[in-house]
Protein backbone atom coordinates (compact mmCIF):
# COMPACT_ATOMS: atom_id res chain seq x y z
CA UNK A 1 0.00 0.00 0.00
CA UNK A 2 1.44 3.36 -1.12
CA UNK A 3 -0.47 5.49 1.69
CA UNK A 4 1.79 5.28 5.09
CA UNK A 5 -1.21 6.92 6.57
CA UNK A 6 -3.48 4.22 8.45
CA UNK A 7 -6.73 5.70 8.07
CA UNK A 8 -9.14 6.25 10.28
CA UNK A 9 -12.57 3.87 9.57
CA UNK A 10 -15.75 5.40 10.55
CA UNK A 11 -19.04 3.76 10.49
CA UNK A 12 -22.03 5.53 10.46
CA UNK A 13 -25.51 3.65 11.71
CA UNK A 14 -28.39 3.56 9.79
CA UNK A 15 -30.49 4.49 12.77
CA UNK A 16 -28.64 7.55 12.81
CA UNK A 17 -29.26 8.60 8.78
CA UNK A 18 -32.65 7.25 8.58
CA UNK A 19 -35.70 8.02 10.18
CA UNK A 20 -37.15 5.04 12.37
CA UNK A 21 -40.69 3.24 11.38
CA UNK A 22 -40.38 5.07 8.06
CA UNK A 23 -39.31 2.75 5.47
CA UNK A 24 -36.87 4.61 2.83
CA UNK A 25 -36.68 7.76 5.19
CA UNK A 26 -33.62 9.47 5.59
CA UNK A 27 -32.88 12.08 8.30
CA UNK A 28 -31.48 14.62 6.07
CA UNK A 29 -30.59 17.23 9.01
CA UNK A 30 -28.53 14.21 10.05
CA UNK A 31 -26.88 13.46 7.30
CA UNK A 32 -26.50 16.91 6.96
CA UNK A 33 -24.78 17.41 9.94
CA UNK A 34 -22.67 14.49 10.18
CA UNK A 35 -21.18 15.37 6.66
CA UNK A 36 -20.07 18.82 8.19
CA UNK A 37 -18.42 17.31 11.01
CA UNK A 38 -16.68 14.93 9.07
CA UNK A 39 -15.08 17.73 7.02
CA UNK A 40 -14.40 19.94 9.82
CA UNK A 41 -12.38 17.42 11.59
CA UNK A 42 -9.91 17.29 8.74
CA UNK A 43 -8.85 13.46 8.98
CA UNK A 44 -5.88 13.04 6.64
CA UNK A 45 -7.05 8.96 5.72
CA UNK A 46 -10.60 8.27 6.41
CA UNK A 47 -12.89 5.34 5.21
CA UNK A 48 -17.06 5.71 5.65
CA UNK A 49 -18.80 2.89 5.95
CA UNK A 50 -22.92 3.24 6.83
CA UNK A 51 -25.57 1.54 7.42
CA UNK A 52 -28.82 0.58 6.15
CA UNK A 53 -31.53 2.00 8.96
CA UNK A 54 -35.20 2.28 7.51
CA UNK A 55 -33.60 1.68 3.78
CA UNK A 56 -32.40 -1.85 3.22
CA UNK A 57 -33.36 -3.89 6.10
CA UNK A 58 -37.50 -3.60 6.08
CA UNK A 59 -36.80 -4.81 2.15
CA UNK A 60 -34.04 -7.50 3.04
CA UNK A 61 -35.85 -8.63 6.24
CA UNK A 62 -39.22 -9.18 3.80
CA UNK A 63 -37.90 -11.32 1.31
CA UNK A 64 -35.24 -13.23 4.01
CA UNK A 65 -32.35 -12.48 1.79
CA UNK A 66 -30.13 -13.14 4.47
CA UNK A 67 -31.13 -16.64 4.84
CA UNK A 68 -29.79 -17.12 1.13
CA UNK A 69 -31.15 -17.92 -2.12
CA UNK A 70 -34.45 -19.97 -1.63
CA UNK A 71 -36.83 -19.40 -4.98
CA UNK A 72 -36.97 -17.08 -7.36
CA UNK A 73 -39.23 -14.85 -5.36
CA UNK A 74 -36.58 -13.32 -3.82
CA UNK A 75 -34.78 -11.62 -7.07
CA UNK A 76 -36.95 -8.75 -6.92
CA UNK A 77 -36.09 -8.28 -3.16
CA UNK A 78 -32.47 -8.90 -4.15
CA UNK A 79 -33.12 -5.80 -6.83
CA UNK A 80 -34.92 -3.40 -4.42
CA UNK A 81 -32.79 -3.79 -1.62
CA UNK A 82 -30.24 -3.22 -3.22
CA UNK A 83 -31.67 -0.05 -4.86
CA UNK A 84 -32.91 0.92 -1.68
CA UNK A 85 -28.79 1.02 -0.25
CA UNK A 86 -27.63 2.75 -3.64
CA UNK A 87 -30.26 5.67 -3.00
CA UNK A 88 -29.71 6.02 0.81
CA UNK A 89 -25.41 6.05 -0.27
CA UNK A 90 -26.17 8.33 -2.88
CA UNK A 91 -28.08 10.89 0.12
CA UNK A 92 -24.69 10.49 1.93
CA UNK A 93 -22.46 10.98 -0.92
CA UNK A 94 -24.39 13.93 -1.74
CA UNK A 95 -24.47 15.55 1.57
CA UNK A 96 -20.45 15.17 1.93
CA UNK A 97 -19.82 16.51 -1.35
CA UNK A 98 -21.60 19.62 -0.73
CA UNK A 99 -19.32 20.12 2.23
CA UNK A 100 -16.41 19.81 -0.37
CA UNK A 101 -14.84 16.00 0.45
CA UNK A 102 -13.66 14.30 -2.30
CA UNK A 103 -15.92 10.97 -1.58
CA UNK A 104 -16.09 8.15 -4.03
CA UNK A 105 -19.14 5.26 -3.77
CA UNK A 106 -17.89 2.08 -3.42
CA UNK A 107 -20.73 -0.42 -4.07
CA UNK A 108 -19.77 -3.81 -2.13
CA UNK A 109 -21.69 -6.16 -4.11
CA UNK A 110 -19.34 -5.16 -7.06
CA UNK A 111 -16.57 -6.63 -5.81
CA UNK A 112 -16.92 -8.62 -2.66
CA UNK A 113 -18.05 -12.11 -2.67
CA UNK A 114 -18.81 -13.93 0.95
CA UNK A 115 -18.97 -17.12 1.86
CA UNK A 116 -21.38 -18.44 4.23
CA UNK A 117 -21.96 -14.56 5.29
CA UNK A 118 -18.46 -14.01 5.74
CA UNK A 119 -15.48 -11.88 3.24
CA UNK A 120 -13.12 -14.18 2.19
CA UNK A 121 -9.68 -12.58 0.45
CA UNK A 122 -11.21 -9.33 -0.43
CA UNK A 123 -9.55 -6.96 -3.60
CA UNK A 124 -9.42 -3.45 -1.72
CA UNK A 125 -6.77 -2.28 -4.46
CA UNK A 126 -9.09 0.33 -5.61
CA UNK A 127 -9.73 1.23 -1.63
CA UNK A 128 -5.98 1.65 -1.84
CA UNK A 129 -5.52 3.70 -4.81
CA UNK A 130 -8.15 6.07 -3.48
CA UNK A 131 -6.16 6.62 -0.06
CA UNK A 132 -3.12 7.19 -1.88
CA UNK A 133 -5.00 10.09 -3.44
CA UNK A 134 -6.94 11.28 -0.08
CA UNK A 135 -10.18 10.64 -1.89
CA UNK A 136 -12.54 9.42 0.60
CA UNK A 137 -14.10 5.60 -0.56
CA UNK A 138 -17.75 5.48 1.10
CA UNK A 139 -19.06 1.97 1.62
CA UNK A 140 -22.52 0.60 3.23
CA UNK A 141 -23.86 -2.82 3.95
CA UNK A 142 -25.39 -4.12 0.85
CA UNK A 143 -26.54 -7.62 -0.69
CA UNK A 144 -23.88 -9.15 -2.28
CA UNK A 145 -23.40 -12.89 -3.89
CA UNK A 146 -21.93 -15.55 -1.71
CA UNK A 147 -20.12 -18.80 -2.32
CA UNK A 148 -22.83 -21.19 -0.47
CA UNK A 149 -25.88 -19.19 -0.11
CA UNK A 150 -25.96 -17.81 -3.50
CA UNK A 151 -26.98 -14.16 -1.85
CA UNK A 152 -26.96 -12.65 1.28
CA UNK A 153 -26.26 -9.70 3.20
CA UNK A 154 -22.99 -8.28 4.47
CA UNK A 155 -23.42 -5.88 6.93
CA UNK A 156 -21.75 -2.22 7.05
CA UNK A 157 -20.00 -3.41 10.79
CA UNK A 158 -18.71 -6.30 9.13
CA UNK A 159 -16.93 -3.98 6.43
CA UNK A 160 -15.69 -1.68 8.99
CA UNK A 161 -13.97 -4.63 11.14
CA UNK A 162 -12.67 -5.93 7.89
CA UNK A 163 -11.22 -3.01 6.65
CA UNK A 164 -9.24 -1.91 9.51
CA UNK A 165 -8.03 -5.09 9.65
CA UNK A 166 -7.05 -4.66 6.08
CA UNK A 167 -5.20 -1.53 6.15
CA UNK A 168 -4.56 -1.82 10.07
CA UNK A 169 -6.57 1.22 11.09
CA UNK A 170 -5.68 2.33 14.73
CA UNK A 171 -9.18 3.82 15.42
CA UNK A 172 -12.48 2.76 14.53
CA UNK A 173 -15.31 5.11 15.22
CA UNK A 174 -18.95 3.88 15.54
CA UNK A 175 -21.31 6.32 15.22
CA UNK A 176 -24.73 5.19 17.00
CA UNK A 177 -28.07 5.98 18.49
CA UNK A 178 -27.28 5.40 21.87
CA UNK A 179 -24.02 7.03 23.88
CA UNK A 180 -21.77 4.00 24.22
CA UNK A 181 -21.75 0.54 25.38
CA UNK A 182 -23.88 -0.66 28.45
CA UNK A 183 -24.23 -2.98 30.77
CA UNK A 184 -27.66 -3.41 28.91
CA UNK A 185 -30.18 -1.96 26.69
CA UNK A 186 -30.55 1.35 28.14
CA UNK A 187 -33.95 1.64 25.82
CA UNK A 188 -35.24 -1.30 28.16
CA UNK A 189 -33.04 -0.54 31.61
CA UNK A 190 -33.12 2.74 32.78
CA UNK A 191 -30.40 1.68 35.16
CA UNK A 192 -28.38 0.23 32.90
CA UNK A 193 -24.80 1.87 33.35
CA UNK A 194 -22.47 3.08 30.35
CA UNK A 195 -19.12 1.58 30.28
CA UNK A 196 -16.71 4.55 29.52
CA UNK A 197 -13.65 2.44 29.16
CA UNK A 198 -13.89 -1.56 28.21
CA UNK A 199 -10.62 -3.74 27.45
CA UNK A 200 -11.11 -6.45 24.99
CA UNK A 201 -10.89 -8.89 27.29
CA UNK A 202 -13.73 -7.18 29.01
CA UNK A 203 -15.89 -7.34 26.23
CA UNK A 204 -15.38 -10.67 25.25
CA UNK A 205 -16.66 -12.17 28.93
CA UNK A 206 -19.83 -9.46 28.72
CA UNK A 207 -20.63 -10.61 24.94
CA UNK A 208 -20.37 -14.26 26.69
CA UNK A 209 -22.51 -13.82 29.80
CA UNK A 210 -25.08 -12.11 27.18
CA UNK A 211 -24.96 -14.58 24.31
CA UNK A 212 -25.87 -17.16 27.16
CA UNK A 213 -28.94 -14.98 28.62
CA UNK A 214 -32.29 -14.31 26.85
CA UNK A 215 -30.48 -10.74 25.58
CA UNK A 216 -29.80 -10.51 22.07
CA UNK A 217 -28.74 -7.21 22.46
CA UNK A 218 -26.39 -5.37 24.34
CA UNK A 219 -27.45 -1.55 23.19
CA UNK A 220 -30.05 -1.89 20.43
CA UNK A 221 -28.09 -4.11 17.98
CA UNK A 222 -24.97 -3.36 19.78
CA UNK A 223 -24.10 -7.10 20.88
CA UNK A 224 -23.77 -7.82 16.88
CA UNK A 225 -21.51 -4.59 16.37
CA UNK A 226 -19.18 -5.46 19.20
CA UNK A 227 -18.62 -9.08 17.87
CA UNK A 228 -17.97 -7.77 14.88
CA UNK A 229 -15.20 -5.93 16.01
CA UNK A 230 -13.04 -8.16 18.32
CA UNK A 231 -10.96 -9.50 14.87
CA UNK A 232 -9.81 -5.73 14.59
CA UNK A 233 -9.44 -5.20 18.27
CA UNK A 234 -7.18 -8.52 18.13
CA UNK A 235 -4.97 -6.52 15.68
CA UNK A 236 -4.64 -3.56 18.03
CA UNK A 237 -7.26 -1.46 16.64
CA UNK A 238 -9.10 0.96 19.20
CA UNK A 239 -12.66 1.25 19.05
CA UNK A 240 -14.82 4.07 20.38
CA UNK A 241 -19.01 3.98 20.60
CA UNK A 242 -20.13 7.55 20.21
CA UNK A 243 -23.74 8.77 19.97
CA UNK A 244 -23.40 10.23 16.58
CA UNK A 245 -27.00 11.84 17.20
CA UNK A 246 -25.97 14.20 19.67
CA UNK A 247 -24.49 17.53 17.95
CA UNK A 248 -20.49 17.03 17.73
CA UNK A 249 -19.29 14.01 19.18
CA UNK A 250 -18.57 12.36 15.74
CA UNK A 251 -15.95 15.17 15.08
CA UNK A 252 -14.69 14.99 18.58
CA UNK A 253 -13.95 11.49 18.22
CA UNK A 254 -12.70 11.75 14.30
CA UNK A 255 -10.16 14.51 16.30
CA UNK A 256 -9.22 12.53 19.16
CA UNK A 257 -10.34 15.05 21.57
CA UNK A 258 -12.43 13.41 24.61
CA UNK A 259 -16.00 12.53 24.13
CA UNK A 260 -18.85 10.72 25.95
CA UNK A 261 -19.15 7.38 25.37
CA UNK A 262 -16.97 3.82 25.24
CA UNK A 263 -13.21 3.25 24.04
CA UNK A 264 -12.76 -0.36 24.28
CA UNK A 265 -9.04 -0.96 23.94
CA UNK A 266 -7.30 -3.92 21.62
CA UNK A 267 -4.11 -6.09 22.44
């Protein structure tokens, strides 16, 4: 890789960008907002990766394309959900270009094939031409073709572990609806407590005693995130949960100043 810069991967979640029990709603004040944080934190490498909120998953979850190919059915779910992701990225790409960052679309089911759910030997090359520029690639969870299930989806956390594995980010920052990681779903526990500072160890025995209680979650979706990310916390990568609702935090993180929410520290 010609960039000596490791950049920094953000991941943006689609309950932040899209509006919530509206199907194909974005939150365009959001979107809005986030895009002029992003460029006023002036991150010399950055990769964006979002999410699908109220876009792809009502479509995906309708036709089970995440189960795999079943019948024939599903092709037209296959087609809108993916349209559904290409006009929610194209909202994003949009919004950051207006704030003058040189973002290109990267469309995952282009050029990643899973297998079983999971990337296997993934061609970033023209990921890595675009950092050696300072262009910006923008990805988002998408349906892509698999190996053994034909289709499926690949989520945007997935891609964001992956790639800062790939180009062994030090930081990645997941912007969220809630303020960090708790002890459990604070939209269910009022007393649930945030955890400012987690060690990976840390997480791994709270994702255990979870997994083996009747949570799925650990903050709305966050139990899925957080397993996600142990691969590139195993390869020293720093993660921080920040509530990229709340006015802000998303360029305090993306500037390493301090910020409410959860660093969970790698090896």
């Amino acid at each position: 890789m010609g960039n000596q810069i490791t950049p920094v991967v953000l991941k943006l979640g689609g309950s932040v960008i899209s509006a919530k029990g509206k199907p194909s709603t974005p939150d365009n004040e959001a979107i809005s907002r986030l895009a002029g944080e992003i460029a006023a934190s002036n991150v010399n490498s950055l990769i964006i990766v979002h999410g699908g909120g109220s876009f792809g998953h009502p479509t995906a979850y309708a036709y089970k394309i995440k189960e795999g190919y079943k019948d024939t059915s599903q092709l037209i779910g296959f087609s809108k959900t993916h349209q559904s992701m290409t006009i929610l990225n194209n909202l994003v790409i949009d919004a950051l270009i207006m704030k003058n960052l040189p973002v290109v679309a990267m469309q995952p089911s282009s050029y990643i094939i899973t297998e079983n759910g999971r990337i296997k030997n993934p061609d970033f090359t023209s990921i890595e031409k675009m950092l050696d520029l300072c262009l910006i690639p923008v990805l988002y969870g998408d349906v892509v073709f698999d190996s053994k299930l034909v289709f499926t989806i690949l989520s945007g956390d997935q891609l964001a572990s992956v790639l800062s594995s790939y180009f062994h980010a030090k930081k990645i920052i997941l912007g969220v609806d809630v303020d960090g990681l708790y002890t459990s779903d604070p939209k269910i526990y009022p007393a649930a407590k945030l955890l400012n500072e987690v060690t990976l160890d840390e997480l791994k025995t709270l994702l255990s005693e979870i997994g083996t209680s009747d949570f799925t979650d650990v903050t709305g979706g966050m139990y899925g995130k957080m397993v996600e990310m142990i691969s590139a916390l195993e390869k020293g990568a720093e993660v921080i949960v920040v509530n990229a609702g709340m006015p802000g935090r998303i360029f305090r993180a993306l500037r390493g100043m301090d910020v409410l929410g959860t660093i969970i520290r790698g090896v």
